[in-house]
C-alpha atoms as a PDB file:
ATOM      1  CA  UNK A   1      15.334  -7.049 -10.042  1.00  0.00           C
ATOM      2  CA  UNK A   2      12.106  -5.785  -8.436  1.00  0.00           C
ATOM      3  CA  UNK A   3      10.556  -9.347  -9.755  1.00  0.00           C
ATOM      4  CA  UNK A   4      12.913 -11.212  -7.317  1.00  0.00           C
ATOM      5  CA  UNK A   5      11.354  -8.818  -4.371  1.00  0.00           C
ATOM      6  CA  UNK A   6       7.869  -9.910  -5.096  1.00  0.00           C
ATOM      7  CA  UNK A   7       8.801 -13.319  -5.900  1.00  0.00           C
ATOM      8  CA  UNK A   8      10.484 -13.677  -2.563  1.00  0.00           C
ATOM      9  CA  UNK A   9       7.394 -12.176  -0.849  1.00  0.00           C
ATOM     10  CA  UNK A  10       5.346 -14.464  -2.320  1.00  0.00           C
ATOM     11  CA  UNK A  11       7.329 -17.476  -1.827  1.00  0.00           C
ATOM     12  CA  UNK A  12       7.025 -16.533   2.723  1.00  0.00           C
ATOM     13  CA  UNK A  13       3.417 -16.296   1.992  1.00  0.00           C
ATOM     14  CA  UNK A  14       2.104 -19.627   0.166  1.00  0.00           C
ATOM     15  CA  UNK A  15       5.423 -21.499   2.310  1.00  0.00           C
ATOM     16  CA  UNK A  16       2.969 -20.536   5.642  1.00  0.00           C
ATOM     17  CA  UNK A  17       1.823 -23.685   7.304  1.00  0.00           C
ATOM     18  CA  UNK A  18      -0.528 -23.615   9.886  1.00  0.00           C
ATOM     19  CA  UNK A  19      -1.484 -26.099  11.949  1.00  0.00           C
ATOM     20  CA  UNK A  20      -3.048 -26.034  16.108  1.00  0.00           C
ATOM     21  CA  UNK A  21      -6.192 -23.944  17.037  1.00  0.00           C
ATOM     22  CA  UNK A  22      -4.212 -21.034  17.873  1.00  0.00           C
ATOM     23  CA  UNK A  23      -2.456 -20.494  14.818  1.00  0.00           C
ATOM     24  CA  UNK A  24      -5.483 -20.664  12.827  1.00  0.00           C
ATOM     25  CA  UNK A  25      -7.208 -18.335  14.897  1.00  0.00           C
ATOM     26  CA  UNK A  26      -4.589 -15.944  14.426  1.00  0.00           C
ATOM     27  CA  UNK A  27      -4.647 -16.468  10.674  1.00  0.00           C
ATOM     28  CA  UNK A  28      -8.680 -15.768  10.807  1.00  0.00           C
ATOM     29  CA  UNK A  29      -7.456 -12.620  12.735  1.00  0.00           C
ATOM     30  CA  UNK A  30      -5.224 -11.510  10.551  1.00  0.00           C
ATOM     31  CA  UNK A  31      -7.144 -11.902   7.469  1.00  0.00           C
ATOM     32  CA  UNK A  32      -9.717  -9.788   8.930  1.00  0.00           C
ATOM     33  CA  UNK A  33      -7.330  -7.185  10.159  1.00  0.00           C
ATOM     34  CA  UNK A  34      -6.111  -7.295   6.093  1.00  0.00           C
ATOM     35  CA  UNK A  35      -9.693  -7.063   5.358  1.00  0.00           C
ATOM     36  CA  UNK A  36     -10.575  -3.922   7.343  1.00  0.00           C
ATOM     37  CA  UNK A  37      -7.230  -2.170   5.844  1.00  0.00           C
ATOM     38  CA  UNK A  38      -8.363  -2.693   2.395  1.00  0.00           C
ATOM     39  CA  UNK A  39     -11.303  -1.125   3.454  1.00  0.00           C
ATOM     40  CA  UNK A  40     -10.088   1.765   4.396  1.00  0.00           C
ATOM     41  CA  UNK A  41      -7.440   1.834   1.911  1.00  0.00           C
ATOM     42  CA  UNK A  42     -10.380   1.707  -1.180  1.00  0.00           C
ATOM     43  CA  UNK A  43     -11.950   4.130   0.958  1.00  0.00           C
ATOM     44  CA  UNK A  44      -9.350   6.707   1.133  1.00  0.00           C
ATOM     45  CA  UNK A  45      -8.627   6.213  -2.527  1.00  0.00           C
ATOM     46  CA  UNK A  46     -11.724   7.146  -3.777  1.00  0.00           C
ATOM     47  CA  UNK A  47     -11.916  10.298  -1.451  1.00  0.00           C
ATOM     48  CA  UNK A  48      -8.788  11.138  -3.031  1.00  0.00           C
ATOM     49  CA  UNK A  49      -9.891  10.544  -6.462  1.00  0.00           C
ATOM     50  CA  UNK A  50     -12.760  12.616  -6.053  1.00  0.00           C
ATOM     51  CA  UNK A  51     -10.254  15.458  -3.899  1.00  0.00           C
ATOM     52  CA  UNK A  52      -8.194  15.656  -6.674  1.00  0.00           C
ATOM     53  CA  UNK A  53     -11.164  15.795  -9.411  1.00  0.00           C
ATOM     54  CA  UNK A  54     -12.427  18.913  -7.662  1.00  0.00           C
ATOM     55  CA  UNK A  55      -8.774  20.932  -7.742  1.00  0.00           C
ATOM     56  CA  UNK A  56      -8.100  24.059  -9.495  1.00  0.00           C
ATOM     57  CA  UNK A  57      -5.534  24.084 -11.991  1.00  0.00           C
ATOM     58  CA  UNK A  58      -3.168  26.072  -9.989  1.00  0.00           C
ATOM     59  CA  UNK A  59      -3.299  23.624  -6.925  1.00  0.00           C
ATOM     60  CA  UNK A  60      -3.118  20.366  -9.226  1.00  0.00           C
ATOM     61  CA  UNK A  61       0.405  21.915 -10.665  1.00  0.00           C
ATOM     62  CA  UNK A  62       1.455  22.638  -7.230  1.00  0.00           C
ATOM     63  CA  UNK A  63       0.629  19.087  -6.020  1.00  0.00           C
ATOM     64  CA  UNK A  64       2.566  17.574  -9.092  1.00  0.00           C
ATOM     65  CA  UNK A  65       5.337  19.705  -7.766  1.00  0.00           C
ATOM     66  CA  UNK A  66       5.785  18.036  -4.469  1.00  0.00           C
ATOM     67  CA  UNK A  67       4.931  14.883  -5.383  1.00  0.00           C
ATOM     68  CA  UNK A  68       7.733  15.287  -7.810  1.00  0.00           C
ATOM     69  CA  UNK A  69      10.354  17.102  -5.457  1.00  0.00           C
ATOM     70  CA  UNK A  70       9.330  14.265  -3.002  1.00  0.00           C
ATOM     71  CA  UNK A  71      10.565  11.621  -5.490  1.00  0.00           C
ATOM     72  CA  UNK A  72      13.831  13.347  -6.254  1.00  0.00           C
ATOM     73  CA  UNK A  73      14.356  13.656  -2.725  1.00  0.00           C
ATOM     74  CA  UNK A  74      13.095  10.028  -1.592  1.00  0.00           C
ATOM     75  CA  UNK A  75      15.849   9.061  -4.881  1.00  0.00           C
ATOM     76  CA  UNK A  76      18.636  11.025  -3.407  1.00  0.00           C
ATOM     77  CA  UNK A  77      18.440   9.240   0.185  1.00  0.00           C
ATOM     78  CA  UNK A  78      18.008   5.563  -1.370  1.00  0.00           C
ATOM     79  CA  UNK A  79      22.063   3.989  -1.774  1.00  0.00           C
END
């Protein structure tokens, strides 16, 4: 089920055709907008790989806790 989601996704991505000056430029654009947010996003894992590394045990359960209780609650509200 999930498959069909990506496969979808994926499907809107490669079916993009662009063709004129301006649509190209705005494909440059985005790609370095996508660029930039990967950036950031490696970025912000690694200073929360290295965040969580230097927990106490006592704070590590506790953040296992509401990541947990966050699930159960983010499963209750989905249909």
């Amino acid at each position: 089920m999930g498959l069909q989601v990506l496969y979808g996704l994926w499907s809107a991505i490669t079916s993009f055709r662009v063709t004129g000056v301006a649509s190209w430029l705005a494909l440059a654009g985005i790609t370095i907008i996508a660029v930039v947010a990967a950036g950031y996003g490696i970025y912000g894992l690694i200073k929360l790989g290295k965040w969580v590394a230097s927990m106490r045990v006592k704070e590590f359960s506790i953040l296992l806790l509401a990541i947990g209780a966050a699930l159960v609650g983010v499963a209750v509200a989905l249909p």
